[in-house]
N, C-alpha and C. Protein backbone atom coordinates (compact mmCIF):
# COMPACT_ATOMS: atom_id res chain seq x y z
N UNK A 1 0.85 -1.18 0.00
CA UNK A 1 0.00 0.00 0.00
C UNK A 1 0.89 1.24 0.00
N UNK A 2 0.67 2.36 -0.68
CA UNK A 2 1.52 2.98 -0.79
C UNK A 2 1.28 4.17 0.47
N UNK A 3 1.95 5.07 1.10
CA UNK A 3 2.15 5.84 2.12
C UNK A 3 1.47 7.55 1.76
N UNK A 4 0.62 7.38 2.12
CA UNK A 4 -0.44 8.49 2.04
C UNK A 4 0.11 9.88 3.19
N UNK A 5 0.62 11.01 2.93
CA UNK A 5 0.92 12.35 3.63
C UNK A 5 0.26 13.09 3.41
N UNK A 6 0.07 14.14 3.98
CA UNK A 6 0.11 15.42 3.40
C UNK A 6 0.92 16.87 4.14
N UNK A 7 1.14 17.13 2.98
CA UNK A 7 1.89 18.51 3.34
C UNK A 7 1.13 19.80 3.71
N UNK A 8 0.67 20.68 4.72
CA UNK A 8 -0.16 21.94 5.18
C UNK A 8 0.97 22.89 5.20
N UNK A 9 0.30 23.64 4.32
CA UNK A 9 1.43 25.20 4.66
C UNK A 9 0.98 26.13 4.27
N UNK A 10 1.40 27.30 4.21
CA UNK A 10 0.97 28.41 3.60
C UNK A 10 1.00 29.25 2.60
N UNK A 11 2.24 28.81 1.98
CA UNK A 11 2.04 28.71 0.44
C UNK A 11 3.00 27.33 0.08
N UNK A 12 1.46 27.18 -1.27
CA UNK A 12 1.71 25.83 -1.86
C UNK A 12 3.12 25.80 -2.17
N UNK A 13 3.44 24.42 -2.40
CA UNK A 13 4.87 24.46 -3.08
C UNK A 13 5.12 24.34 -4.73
N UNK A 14 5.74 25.16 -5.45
CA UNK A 14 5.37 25.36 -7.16
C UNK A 14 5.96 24.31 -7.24
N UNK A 15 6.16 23.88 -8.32
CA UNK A 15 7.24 22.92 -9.58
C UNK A 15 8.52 23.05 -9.23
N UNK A 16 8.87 24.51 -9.44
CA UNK A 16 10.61 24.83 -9.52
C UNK A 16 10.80 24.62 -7.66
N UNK A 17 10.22 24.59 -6.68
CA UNK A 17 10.11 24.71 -5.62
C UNK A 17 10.54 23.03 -5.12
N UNK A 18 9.78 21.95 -5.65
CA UNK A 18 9.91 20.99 -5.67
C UNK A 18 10.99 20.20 -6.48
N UNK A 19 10.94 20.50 -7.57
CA UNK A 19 12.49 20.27 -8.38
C UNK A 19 14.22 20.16 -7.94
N UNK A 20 13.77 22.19 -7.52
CA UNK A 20 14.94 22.45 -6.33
C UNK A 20 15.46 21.47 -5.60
N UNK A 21 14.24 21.23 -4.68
CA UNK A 21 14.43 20.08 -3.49
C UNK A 21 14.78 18.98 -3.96
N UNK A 22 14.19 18.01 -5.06
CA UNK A 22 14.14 16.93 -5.20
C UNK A 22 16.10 16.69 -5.97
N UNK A 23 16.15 17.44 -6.77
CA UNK A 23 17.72 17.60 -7.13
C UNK A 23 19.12 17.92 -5.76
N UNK A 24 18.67 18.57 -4.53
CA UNK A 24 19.28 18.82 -3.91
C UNK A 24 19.67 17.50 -3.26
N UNK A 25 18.45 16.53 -2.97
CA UNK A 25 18.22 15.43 -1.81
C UNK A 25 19.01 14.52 -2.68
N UNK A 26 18.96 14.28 -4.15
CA UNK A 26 19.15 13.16 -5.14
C UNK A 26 20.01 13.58 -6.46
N UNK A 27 20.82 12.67 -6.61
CA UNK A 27 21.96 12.36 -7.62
C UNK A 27 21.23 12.76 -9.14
N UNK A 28 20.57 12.25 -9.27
CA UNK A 28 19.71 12.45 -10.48
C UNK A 28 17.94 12.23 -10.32
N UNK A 29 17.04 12.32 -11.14
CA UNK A 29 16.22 12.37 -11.34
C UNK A 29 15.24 13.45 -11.74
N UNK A 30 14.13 13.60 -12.18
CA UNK A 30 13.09 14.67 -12.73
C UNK A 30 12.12 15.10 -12.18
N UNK A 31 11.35 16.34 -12.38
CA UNK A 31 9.95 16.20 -11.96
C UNK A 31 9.33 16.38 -12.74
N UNK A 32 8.13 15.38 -13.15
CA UNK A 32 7.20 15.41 -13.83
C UNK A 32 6.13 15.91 -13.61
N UNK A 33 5.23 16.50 -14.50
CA UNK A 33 4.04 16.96 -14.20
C UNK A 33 3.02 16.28 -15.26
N UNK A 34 1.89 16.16 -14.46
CA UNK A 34 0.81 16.03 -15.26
C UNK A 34 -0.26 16.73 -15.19
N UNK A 35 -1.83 16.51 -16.05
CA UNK A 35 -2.74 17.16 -15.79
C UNK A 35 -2.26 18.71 -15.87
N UNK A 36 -1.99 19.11 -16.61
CA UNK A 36 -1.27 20.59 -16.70
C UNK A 36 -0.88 20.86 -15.24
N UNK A 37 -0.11 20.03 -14.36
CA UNK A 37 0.24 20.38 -13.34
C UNK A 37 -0.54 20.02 -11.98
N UNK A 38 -1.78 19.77 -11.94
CA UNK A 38 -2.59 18.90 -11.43
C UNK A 38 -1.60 18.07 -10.59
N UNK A 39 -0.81 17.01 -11.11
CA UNK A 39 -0.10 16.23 -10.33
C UNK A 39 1.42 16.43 -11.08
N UNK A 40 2.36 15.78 -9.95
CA UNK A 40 3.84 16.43 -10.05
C UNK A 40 4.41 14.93 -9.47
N UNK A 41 5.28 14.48 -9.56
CA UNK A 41 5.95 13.27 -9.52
C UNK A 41 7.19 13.34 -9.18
N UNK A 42 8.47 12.85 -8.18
CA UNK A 42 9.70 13.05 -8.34
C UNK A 42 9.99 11.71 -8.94
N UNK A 43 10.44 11.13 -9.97
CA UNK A 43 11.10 10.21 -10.20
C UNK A 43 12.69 10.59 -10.62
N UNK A 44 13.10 8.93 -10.10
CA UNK A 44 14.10 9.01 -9.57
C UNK A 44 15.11 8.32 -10.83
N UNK A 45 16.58 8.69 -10.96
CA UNK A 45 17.22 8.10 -12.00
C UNK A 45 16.78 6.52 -12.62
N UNK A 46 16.38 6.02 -12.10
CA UNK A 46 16.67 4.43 -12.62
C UNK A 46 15.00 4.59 -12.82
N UNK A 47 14.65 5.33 -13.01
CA UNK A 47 12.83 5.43 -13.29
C UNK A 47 11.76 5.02 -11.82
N UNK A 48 12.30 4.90 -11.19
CA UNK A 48 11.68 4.77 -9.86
C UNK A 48 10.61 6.13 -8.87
N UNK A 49 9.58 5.95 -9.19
CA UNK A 49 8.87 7.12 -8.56
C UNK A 49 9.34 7.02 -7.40
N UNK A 50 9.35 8.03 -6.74
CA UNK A 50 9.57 8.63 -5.57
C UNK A 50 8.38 9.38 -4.63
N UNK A 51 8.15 10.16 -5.01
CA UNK A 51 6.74 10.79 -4.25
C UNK A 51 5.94 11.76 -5.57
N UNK A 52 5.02 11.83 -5.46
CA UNK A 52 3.71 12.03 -5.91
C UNK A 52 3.19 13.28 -5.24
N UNK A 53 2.87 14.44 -6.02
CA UNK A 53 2.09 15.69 -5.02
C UNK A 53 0.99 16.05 -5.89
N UNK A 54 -0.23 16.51 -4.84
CA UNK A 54 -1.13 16.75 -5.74
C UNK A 54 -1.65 18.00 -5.63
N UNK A 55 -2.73 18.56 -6.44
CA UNK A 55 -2.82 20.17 -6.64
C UNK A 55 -3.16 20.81 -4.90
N UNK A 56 -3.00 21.65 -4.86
CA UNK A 56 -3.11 21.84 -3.71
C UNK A 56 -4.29 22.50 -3.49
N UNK A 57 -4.93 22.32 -1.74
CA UNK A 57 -6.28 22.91 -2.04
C UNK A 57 -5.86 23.50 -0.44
N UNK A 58 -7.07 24.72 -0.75
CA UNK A 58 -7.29 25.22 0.60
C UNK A 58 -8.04 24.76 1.77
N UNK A 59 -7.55 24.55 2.64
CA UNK A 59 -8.37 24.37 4.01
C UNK A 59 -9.38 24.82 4.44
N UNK A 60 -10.51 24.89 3.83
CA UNK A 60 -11.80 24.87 3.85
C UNK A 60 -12.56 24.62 5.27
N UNK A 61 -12.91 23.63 5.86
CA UNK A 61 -13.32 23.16 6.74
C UNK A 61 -12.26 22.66 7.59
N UNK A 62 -12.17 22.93 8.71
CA UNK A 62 -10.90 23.10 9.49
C UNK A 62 -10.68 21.78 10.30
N UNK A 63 -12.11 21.37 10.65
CA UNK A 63 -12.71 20.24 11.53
C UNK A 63 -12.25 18.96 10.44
N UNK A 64 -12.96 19.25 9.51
CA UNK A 64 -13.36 17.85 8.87
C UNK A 64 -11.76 17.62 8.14
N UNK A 65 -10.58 18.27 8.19
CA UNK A 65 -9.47 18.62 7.39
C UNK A 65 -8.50 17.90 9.01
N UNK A 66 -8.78 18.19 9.95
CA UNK A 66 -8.26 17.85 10.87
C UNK A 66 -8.27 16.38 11.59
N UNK A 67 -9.51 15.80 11.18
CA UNK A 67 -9.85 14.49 11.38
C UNK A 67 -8.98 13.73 10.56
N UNK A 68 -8.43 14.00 9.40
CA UNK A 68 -7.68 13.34 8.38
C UNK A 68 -6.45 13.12 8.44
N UNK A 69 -5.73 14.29 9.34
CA UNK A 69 -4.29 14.24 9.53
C UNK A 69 -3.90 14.13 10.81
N UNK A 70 -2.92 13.28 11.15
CA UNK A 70 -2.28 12.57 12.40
C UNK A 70 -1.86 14.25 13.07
N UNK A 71 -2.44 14.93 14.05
CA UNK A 71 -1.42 15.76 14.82
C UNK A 71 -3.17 16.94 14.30
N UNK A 72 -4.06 16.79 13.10
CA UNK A 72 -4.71 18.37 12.72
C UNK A 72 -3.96 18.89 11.96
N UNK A 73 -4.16 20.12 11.56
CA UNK A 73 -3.56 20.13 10.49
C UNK A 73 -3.72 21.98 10.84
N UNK A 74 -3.24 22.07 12.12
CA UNK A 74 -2.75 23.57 12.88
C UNK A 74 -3.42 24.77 12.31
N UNK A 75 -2.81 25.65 11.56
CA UNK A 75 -3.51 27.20 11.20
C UNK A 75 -3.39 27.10 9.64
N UNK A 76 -2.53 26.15 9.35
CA UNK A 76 -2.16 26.52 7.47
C UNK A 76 -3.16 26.24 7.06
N UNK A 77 -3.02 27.39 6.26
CA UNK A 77 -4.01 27.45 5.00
C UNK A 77 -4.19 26.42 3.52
N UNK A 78 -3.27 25.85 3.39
CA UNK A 78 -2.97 24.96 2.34
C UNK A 78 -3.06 23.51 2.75
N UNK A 79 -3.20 22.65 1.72
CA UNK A 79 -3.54 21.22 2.04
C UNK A 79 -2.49 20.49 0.78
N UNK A 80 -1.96 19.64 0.66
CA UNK A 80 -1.48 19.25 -0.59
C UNK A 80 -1.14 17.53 -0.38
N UNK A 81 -2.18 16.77 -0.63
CA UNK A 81 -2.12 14.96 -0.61
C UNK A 81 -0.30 14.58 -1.50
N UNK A 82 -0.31 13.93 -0.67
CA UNK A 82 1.12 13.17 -1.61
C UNK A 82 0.98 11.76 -1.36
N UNK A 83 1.80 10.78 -1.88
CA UNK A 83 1.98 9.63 -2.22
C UNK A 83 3.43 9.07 -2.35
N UNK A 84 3.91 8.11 -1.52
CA UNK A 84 5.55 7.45 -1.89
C UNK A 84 4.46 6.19 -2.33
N UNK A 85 5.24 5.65 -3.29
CA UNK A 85 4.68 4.43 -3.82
C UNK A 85 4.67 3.15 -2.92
N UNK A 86 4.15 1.78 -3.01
CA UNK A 86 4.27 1.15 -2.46
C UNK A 86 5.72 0.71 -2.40
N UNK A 87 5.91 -0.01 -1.34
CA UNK A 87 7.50 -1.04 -0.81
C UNK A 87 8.00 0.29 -0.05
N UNK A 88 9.63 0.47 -0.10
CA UNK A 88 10.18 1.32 0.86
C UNK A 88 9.60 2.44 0.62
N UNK A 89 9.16 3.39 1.46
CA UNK A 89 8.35 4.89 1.04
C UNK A 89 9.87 5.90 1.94
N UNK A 90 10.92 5.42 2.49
CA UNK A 90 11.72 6.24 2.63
C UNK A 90 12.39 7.34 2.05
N UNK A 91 12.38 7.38 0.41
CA UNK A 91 12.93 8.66 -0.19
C UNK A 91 11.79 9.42 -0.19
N UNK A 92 10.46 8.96 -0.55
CA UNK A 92 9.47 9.57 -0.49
C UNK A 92 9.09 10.70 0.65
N UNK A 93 9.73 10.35 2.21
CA UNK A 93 9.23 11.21 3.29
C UNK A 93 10.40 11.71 3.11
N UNK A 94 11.25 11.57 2.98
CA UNK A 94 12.75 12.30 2.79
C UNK A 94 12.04 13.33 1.83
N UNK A 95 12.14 13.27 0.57
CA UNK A 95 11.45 14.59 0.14
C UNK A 95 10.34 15.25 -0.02
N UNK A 96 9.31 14.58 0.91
CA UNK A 96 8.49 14.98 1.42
C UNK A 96 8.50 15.93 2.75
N UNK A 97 9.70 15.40 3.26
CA UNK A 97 10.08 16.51 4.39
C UNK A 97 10.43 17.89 3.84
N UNK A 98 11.63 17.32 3.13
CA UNK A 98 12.81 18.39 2.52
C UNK A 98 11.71 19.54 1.83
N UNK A 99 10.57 19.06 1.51
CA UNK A 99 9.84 20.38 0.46
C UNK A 99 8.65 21.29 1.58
N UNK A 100 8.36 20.66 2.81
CA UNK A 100 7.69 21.10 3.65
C UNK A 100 8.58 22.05 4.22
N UNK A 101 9.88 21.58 4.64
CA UNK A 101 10.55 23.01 5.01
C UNK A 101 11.01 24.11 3.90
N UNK A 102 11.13 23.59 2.74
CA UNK A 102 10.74 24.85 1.32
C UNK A 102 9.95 25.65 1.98
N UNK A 103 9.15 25.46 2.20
CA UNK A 103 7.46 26.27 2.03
C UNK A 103 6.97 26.33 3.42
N UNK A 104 7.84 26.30 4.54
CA UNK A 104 7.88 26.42 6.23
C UNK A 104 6.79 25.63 6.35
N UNK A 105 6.03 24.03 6.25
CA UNK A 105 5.24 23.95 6.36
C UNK A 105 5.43 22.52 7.01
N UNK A 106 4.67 21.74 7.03
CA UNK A 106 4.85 20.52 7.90
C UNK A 106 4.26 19.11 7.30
N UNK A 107 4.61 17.84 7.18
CA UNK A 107 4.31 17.34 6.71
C UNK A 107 3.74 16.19 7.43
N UNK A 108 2.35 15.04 7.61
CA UNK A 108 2.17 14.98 8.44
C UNK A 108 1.52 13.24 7.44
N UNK A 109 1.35 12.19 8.42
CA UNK A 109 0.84 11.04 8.34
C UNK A 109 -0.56 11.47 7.76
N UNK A 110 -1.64 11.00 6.65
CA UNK A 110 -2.99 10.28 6.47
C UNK A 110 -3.19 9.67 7.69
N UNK A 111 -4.37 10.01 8.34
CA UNK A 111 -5.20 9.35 9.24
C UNK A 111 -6.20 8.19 8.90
């Protein structure tokens, strides 16, 4: 099963924002986008996805947004689902971390 996060912050994290990161953490690899950007992908040199981010939405309902994430999901305004694929999801929270502190924001377990 693959490892369900999400990232809350206050401003989303762009493309070049994520790229940055994902090149800093790793030797090689790309970020892909799809859905005109909709979804964003780090894969990794040997073609191996890495983590998965998706468009980001605002925190709407504060309650029902809080039930979802391990800890609530504090004052940020932003919401953004990610995905490490199934088997090891370790590079995945690795730059899943690394892009939450991009964007001062926090990254937190699916409930």
């Amino acid at each position: 099963m693959p490892a369900e996060m999400v990232l809350l912050c206050d401003e989303a994290p762009t493309a070049a924002v994520v790229a940055e990161t994902g090149r800093r953490l790793f030797t090689d690899g790309e970020l892909m986008e799809y859905l005109d950007g909709q979804v964003r992908q780090w894969v990794a040199g040997d073609g191996r996805a890495v983590l998965s981010l998706f468009a980001a939405r605002k925190v709407e309902v504060r309650a029902d947004a809080d039930r979802a994430v391990e800890g609530g999901t504090g004052q940020y305004r932003w919401w953004v689902d990610m995905t490490a694929p199934h088997g090891d999801a370790a590079d995945g929270w690795s730059l899943a971390r690394a892009v939450a502190v991009a964007v001062d924001g926090r990254v937190a377990r699916r409930s």
